[in-house]
Structures are given as structure tokens and as C-alpha cells.
Protein backbone atom coordinates (compact mmCIF):
# COMPACT_ATOMS: atom_id res chain seq x y z
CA UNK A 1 0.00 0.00 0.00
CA UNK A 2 1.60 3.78 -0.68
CA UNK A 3 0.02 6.76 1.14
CA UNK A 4 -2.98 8.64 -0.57
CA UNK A 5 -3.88 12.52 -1.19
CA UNK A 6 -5.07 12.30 2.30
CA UNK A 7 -1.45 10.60 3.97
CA UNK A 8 -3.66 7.64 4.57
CA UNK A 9 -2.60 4.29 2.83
CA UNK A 10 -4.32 3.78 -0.28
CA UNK A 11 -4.29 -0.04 -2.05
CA UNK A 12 -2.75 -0.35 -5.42
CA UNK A 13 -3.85 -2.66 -8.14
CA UNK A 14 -2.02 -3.80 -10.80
CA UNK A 15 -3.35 -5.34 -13.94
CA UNK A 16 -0.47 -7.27 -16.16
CA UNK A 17 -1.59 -7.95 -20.08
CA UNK A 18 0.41 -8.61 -23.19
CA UNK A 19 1.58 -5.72 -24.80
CA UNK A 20 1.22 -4.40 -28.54
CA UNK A 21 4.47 -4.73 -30.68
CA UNK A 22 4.37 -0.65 -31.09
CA UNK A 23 4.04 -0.28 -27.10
CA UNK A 24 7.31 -2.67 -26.32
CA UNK A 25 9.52 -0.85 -29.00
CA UNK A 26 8.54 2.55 -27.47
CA UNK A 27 9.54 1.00 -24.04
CA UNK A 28 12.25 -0.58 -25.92
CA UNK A 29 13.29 2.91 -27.23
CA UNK A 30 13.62 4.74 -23.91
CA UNK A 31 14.85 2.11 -22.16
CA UNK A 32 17.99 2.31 -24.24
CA UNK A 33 17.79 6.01 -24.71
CA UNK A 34 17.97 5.79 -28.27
CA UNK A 35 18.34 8.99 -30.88
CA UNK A 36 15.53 9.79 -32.99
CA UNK A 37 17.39 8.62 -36.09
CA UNK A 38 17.93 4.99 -34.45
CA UNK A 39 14.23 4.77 -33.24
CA UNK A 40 13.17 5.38 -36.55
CA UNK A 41 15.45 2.81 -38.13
CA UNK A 42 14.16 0.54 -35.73
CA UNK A 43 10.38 1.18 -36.07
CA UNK A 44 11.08 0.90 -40.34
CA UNK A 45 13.03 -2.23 -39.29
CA UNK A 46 10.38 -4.00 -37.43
CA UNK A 47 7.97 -3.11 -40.81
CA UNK A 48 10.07 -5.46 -42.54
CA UNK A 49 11.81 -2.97 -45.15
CA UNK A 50 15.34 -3.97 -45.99
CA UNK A 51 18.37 -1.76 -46.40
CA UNK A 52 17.43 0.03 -49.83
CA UNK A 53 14.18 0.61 -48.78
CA UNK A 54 15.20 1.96 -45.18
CA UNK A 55 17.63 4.41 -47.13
CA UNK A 56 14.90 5.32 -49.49
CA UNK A 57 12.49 5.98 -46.25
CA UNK A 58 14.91 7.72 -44.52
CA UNK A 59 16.16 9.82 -46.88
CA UNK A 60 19.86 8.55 -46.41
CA UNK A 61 22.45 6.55 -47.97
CA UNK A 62 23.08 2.55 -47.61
CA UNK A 63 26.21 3.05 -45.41
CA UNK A 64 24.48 5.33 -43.29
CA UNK A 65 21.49 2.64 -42.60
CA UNK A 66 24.39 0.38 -41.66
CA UNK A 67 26.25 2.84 -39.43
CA UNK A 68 23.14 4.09 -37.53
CA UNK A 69 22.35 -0.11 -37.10
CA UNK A 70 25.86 -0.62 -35.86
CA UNK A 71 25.19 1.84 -33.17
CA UNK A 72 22.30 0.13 -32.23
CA UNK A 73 23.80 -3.35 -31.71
CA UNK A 74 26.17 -1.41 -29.70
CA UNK A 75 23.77 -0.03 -27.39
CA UNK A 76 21.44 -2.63 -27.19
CA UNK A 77 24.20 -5.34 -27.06
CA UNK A 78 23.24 -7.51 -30.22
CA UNK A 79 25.48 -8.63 -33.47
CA UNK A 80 22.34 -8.82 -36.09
CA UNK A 81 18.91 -7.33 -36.67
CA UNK A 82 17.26 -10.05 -35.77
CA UNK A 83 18.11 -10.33 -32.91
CA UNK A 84 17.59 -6.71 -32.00
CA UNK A 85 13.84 -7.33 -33.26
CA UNK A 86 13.24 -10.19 -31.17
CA UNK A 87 14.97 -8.15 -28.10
CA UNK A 88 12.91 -5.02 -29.08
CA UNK A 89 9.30 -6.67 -30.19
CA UNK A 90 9.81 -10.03 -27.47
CA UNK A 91 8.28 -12.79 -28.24
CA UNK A 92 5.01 -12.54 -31.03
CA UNK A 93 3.61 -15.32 -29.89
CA UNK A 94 3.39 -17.63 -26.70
CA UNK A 95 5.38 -21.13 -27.52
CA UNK A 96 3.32 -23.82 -27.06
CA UNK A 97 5.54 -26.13 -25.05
């Protein structure tokens, strides 16, 4: 229990549901305080556009996409974008073992 407007204690409930894609990766995104270039690649990532089409989006060249990705793994500790999508988006649906 925390204290209330009135200083007395006040019961807290917590409700725990799966979360959208889109609502992890913003989590995701400020968890690992990530620029605004690097959440976008991220978000166009998770859309499924490869590396032309992420340049084209984004208004930027090939090596750029790479370099901005690079910094990502970095931060986020991953080698590949896959698995910086299944870190970001968790699992998309529950295994069945």
C-alpha cells in the first residue's frame, strides 16, 4: 500500500496484459535512450523494409542505414537485426511447449 492525497494508505492494483508490438519498441526505445534517427530505423526495421528501402524511407544513404544499425547493436548489445527485433518486439507469440 503507498500513502494517498489524504497521507492515509491507499491499495494499489495492478493489472499485467500482453503488450502491442508498437508499445514494447517505445519502451524498448527509452529504455535504451535511443536517438531519434535509431528509433526510426528501428520502427522501419520492425515493418520489414530492408536496407534500400530503409535508405529510401529515410532519406539517407546505404552506409548510413548500416552505421546508424551498428550503433544500435552497440547499445542494445546484439550482433544482427534479428536479434535486436526479437529483443525489441519479445516474443510474437506464446510457444506452445
Amino acid at each position: 500500500m503507498t500513502p494517498g492525497v489524504s497521507g492515509a494508505m491507499a491499495p494499489i492494483a495492478v493489472t499485467i496484459q500482453d503488450a502491442l508490438p508498437s508499445e514494447r519498441i517505445e519502451v524498448f526505445e527509452r529504455s535504451f535512450a535511443l536517438s531519434q534517427r535509431e528509433c526510426q530505423l528501428l520502427e522501419l526495421c520492425a515493418a520489414g523494409l530492408d536496407t534500400a528501402a530503409l535508405a529510401r524511407r529515410m532519406g539517407i544513404s546505404r552506409y548510413t542505414i548500416q552505421d546508424v544499425f551498428k550503433s544500435l547493436f552497440a547499445k542494445c548489445g546484439v550482433q544482427s537485426r534479428g536479434a535486436l527485433l526479437a529483443l525489441s518486439l519479445g516474443p510474437l507469440a506464446p510457444s506452445s511447449s
